[in-house]
Protein backbone atom coordinates (compact mmCIF):
# COMPACT_ATOMS: atom_id res chain seq x y z
CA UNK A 1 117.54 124.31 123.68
CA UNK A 2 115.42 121.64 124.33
CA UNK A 3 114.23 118.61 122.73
CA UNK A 4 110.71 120.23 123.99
CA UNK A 5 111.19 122.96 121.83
CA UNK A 6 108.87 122.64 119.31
CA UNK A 7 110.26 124.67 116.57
CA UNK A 8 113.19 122.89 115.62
CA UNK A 9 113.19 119.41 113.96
CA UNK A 10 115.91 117.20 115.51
CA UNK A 11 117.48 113.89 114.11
CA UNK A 12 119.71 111.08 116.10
CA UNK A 13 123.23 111.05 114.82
CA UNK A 14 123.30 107.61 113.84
CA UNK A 15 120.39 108.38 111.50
CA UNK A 16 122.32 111.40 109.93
CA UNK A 17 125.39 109.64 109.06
CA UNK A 18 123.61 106.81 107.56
CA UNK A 19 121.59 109.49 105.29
CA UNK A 20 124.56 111.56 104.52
CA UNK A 21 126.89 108.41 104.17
CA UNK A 22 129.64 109.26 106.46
CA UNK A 23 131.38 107.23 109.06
CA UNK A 24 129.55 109.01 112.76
CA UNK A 25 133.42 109.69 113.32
CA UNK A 26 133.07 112.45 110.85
CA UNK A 27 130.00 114.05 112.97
CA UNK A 28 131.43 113.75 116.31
CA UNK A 29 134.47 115.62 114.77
CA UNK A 30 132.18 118.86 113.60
CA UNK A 31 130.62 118.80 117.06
CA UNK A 32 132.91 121.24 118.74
CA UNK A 33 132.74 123.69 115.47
CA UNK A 34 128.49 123.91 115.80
CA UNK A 35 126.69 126.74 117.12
CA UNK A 36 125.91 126.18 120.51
CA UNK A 37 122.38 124.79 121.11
CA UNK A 38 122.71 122.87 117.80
CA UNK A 39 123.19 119.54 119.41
CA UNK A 40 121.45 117.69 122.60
CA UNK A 41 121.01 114.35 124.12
CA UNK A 42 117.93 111.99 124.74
CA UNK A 43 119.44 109.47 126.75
CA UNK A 44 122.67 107.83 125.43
CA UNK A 45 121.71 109.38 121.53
CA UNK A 46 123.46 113.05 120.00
CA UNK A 47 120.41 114.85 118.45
CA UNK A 48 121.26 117.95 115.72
CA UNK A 49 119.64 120.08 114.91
CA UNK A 50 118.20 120.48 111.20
CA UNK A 51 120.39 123.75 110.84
CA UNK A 52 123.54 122.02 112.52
CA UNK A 53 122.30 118.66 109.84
CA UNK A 54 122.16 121.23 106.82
CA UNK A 55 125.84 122.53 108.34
CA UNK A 56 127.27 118.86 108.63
CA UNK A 57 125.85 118.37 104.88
CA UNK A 58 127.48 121.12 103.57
CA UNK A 59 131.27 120.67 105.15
CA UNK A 60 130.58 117.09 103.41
CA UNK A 61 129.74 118.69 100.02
CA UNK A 62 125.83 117.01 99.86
CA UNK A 63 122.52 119.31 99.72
CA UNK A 64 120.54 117.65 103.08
CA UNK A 65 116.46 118.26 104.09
CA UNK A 66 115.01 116.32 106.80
CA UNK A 67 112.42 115.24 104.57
CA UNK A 68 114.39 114.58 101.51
CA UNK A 69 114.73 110.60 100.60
CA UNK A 70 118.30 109.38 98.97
CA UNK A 71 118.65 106.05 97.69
CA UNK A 72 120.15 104.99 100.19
CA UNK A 73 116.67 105.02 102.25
CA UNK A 74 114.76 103.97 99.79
CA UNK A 75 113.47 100.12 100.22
CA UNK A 76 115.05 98.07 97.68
CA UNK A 77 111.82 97.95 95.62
CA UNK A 78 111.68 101.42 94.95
CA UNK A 79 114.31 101.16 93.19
CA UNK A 80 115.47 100.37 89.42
CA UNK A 81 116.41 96.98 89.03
CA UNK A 82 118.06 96.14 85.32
CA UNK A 83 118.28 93.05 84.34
CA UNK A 84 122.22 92.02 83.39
CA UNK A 85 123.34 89.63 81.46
CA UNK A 86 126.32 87.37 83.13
CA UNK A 87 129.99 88.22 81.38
CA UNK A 88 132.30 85.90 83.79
CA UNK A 89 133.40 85.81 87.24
CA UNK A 90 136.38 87.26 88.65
CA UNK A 91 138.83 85.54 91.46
CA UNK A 92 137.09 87.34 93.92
CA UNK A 93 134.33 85.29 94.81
CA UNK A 94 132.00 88.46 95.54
CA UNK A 95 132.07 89.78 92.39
CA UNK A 96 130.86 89.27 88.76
CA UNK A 97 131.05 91.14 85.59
CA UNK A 98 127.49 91.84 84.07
CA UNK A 99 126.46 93.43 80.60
CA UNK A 100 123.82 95.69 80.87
CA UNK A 101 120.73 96.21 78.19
CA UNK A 102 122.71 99.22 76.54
CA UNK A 103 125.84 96.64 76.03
CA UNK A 104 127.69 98.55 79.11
CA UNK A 105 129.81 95.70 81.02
CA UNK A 106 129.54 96.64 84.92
CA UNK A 107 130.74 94.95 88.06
CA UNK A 108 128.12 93.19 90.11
CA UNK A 109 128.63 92.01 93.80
CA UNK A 110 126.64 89.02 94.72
CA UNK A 111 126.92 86.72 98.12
CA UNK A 112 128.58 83.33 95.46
CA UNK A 113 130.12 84.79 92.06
CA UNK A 114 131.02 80.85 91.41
CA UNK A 115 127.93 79.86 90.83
CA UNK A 116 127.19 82.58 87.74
CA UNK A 117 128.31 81.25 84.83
CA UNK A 118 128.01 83.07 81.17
CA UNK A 119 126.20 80.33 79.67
CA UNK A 120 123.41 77.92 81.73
CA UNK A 121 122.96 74.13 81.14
CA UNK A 122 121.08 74.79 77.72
CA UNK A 123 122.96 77.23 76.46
CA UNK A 124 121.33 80.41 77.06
CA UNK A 125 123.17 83.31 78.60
CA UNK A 126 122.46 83.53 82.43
CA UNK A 127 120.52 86.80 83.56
CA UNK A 128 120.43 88.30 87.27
CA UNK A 129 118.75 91.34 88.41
CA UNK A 130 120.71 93.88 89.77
CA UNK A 131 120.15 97.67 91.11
CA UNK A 132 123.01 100.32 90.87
CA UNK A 133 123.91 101.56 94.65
CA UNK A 134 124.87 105.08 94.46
CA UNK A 135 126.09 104.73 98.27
CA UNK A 136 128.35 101.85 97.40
CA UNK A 137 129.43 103.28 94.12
CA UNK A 138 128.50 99.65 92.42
CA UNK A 139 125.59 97.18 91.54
CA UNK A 140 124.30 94.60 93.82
CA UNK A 141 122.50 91.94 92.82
CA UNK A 142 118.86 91.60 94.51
CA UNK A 143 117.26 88.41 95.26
CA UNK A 144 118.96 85.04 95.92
CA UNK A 145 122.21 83.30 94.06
CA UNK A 146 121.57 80.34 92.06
CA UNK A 147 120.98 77.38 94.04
CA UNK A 148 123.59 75.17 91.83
CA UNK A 149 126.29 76.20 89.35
CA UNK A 150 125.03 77.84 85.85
CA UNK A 151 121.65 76.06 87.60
CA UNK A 152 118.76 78.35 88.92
């Protein structure tokens, strides 16, 4: 096959990995085990197949469809951001501990955890707004960190 051929739908390998959420490692492992005519090149870039894609997806254990979007494509306003409520910071300067609207503590990773304290200046509890990434199995915070400690 082809990449002229236009009945079959091809994607780069980079792409699929990043859409599947697997290491391109994994792919170039299930190369040799793909029908043949599943894969070509353009240039320096592996191109599958959708039926070798849907194959790859399965071995993983995730449903895949060229046209499907997963969160992990999605722009960041697309999707849900909560705002959390600031519980305290850990040692690890990348990470905070955040209550949630429905009193669920979570942990939050953010670029300066030192500068989230529970309480600002005046007393009132600090607040960040944070979206839960499926892909990294955690919530991020969105935006910028506080300019100053406890200070926005």
């Amino acid at each position: 096959m082809t990449m002229s051929d236009m009945t079959t739908e091809w994607i780069a390998e980079d792409e699929l990995a990043r859409q599947l959420n697997v290491e391109r490692g994994i792919l170039k492992k299930m190369r040799p085990s793909l029908p043949a005519g599943s894969l070509t090149s353009e240039g320096r870039r592996v191109m599958w197949s959708q039926e070798a894609a849907s194959v790859a997806a399965t071995t993983v254990g995730l449903s895949y469809g060229l046209h499907e979007k997963n969160a992990a494509t999605e722009p960041a306003s697309a999707r849900e951001v909560e705002v959390l409520t600031v519980v305290r910071n850990f040692p690890n300067p990348r990470v905070i501990q955040a209550r949630r609207a429905s009193g669920e503590v979570v942990t939050v990773r953010v670029s300066n955890g030192l500068k989230y304290l529970p309480k600002l200046r005046d007393g009132k509890p600090m607040t960040l707004r944070a979206y839960y990434s499926p892909a990294d199995n955690c919530w991020v915070r969105e935006g910028r960190d506080p300019r100053f400690v406890g200070v926005w």
